[in-house]
C-alpha atoms as a PDB file:
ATOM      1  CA  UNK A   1     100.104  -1.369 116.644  1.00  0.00           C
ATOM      2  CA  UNK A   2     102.511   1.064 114.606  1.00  0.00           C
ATOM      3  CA  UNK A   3     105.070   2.286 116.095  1.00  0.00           C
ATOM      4  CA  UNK A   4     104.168   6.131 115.334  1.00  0.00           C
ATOM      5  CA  UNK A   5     100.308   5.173 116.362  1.00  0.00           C
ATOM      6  CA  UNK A   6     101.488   4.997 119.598  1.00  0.00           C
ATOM      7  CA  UNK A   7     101.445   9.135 119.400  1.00  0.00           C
ATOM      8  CA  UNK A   8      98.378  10.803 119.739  1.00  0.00           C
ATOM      9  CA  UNK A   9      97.504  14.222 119.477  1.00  0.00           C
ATOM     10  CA  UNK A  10      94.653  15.776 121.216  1.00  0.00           C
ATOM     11  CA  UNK A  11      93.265  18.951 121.376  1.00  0.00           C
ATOM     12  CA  UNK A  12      91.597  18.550 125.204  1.00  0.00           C
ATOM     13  CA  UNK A  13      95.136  16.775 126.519  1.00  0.00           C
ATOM     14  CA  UNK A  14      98.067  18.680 127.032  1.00  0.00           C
ATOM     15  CA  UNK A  15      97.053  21.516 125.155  1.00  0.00           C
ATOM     16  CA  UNK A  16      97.317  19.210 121.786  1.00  0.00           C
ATOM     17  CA  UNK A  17     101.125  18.586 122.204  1.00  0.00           C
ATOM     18  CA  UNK A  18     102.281  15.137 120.861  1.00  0.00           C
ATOM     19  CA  UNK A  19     101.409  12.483 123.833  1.00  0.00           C
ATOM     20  CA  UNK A  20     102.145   8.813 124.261  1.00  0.00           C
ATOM     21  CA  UNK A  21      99.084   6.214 123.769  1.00  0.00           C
ATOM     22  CA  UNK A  22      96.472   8.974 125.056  1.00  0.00           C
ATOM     23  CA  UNK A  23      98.198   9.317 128.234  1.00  0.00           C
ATOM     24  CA  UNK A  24      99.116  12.751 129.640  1.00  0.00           C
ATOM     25  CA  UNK A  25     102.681  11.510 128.854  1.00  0.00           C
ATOM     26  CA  UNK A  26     104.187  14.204 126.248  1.00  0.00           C
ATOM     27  CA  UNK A  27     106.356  12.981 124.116  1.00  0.00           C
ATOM     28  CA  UNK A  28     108.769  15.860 125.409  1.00  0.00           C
ATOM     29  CA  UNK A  29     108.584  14.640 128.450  1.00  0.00           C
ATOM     30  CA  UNK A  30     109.985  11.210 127.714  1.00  0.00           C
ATOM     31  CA  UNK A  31     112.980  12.971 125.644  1.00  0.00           C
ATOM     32  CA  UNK A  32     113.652  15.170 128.442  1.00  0.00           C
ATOM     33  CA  UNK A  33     113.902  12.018 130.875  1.00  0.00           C
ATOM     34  CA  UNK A  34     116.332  10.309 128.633  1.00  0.00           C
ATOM     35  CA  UNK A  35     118.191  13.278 128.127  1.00  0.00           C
ATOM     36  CA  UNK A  36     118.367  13.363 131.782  1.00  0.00           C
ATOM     37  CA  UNK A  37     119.937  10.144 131.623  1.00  0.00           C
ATOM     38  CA  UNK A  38     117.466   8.017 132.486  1.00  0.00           C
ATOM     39  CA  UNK A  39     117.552   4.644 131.171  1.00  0.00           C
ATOM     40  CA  UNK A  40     114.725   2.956 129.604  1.00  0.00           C
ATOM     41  CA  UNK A  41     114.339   0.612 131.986  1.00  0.00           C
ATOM     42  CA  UNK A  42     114.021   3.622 134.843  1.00  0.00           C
ATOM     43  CA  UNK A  43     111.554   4.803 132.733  1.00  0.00           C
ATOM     44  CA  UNK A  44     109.478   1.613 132.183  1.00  0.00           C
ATOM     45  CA  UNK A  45     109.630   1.431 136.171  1.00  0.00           C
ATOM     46  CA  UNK A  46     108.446   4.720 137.025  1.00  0.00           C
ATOM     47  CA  UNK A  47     106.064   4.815 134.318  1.00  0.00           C
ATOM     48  CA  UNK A  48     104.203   1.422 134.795  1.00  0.00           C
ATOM     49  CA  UNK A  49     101.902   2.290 132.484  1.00  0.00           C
ATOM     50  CA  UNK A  50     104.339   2.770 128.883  1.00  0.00           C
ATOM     51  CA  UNK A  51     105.585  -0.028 127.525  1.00  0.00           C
ATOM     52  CA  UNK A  52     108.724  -0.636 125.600  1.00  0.00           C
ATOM     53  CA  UNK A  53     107.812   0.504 122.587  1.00  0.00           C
ATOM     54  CA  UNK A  54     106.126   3.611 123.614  1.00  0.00           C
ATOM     55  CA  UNK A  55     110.425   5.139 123.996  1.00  0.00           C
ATOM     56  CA  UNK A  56     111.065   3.957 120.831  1.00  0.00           C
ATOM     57  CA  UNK A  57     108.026   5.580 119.408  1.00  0.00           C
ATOM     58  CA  UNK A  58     108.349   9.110 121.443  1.00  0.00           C
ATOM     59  CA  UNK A  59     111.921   8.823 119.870  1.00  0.00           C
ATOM     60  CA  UNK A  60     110.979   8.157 116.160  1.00  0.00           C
ATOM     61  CA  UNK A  61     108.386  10.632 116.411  1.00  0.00           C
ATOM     62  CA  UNK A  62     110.921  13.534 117.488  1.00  0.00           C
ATOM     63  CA  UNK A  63     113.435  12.209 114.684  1.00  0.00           C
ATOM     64  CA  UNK A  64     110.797  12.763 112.127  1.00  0.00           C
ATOM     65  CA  UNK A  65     109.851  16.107 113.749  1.00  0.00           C
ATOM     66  CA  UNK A  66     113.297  17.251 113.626  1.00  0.00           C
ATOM     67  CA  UNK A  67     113.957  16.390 110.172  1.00  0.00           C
ATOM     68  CA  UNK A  68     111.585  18.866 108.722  1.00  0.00           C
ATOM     69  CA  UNK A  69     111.378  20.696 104.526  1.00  0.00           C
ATOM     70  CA  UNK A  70     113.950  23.782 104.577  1.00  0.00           C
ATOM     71  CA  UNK A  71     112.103  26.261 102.805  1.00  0.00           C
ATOM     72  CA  UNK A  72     115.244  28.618 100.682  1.00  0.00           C
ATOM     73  CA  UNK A  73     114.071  31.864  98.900  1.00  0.00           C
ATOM     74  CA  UNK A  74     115.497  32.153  95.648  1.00  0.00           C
ATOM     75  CA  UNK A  75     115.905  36.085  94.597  1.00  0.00           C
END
């Protein structure tokens, strides 16, 4: 699977924000865990159901998000 497949969006889950593998998971939700400071492997534990790769993707996916086209009027 590829890595940014691992983010779904759909319109009947979590009002169509970015989630992880289908899961009611939001990819916000994973940043604001790690923000939190928890580790990956706290993660993994609590969240039996992510794997590895899913963090890695949630993170990708944000980094992509954040580096978005700056739109500059010109007069």
């Amino acid at each position: 699977m590829k890595l940014l497949e691992r983010i779904t969006i759909e319109s009947d889950k979590c009002g169509g924000r970015p989630c992880i593998r289908g899961y009611r998971m939001r990819v916000t939700d994973m940043l604001e865990l790690l923000a939190a400071g928890a580790s990956h492997q706290e993660i993994l534990d609590d969240y039996p159901f992510l794997e590895a790769e899913d963090i890695t993707a949630a993170i990708t996916y944000a980094a992509r998000q954040a580096d978005h086209t700056i739109l500059v009027a010109v007069a």
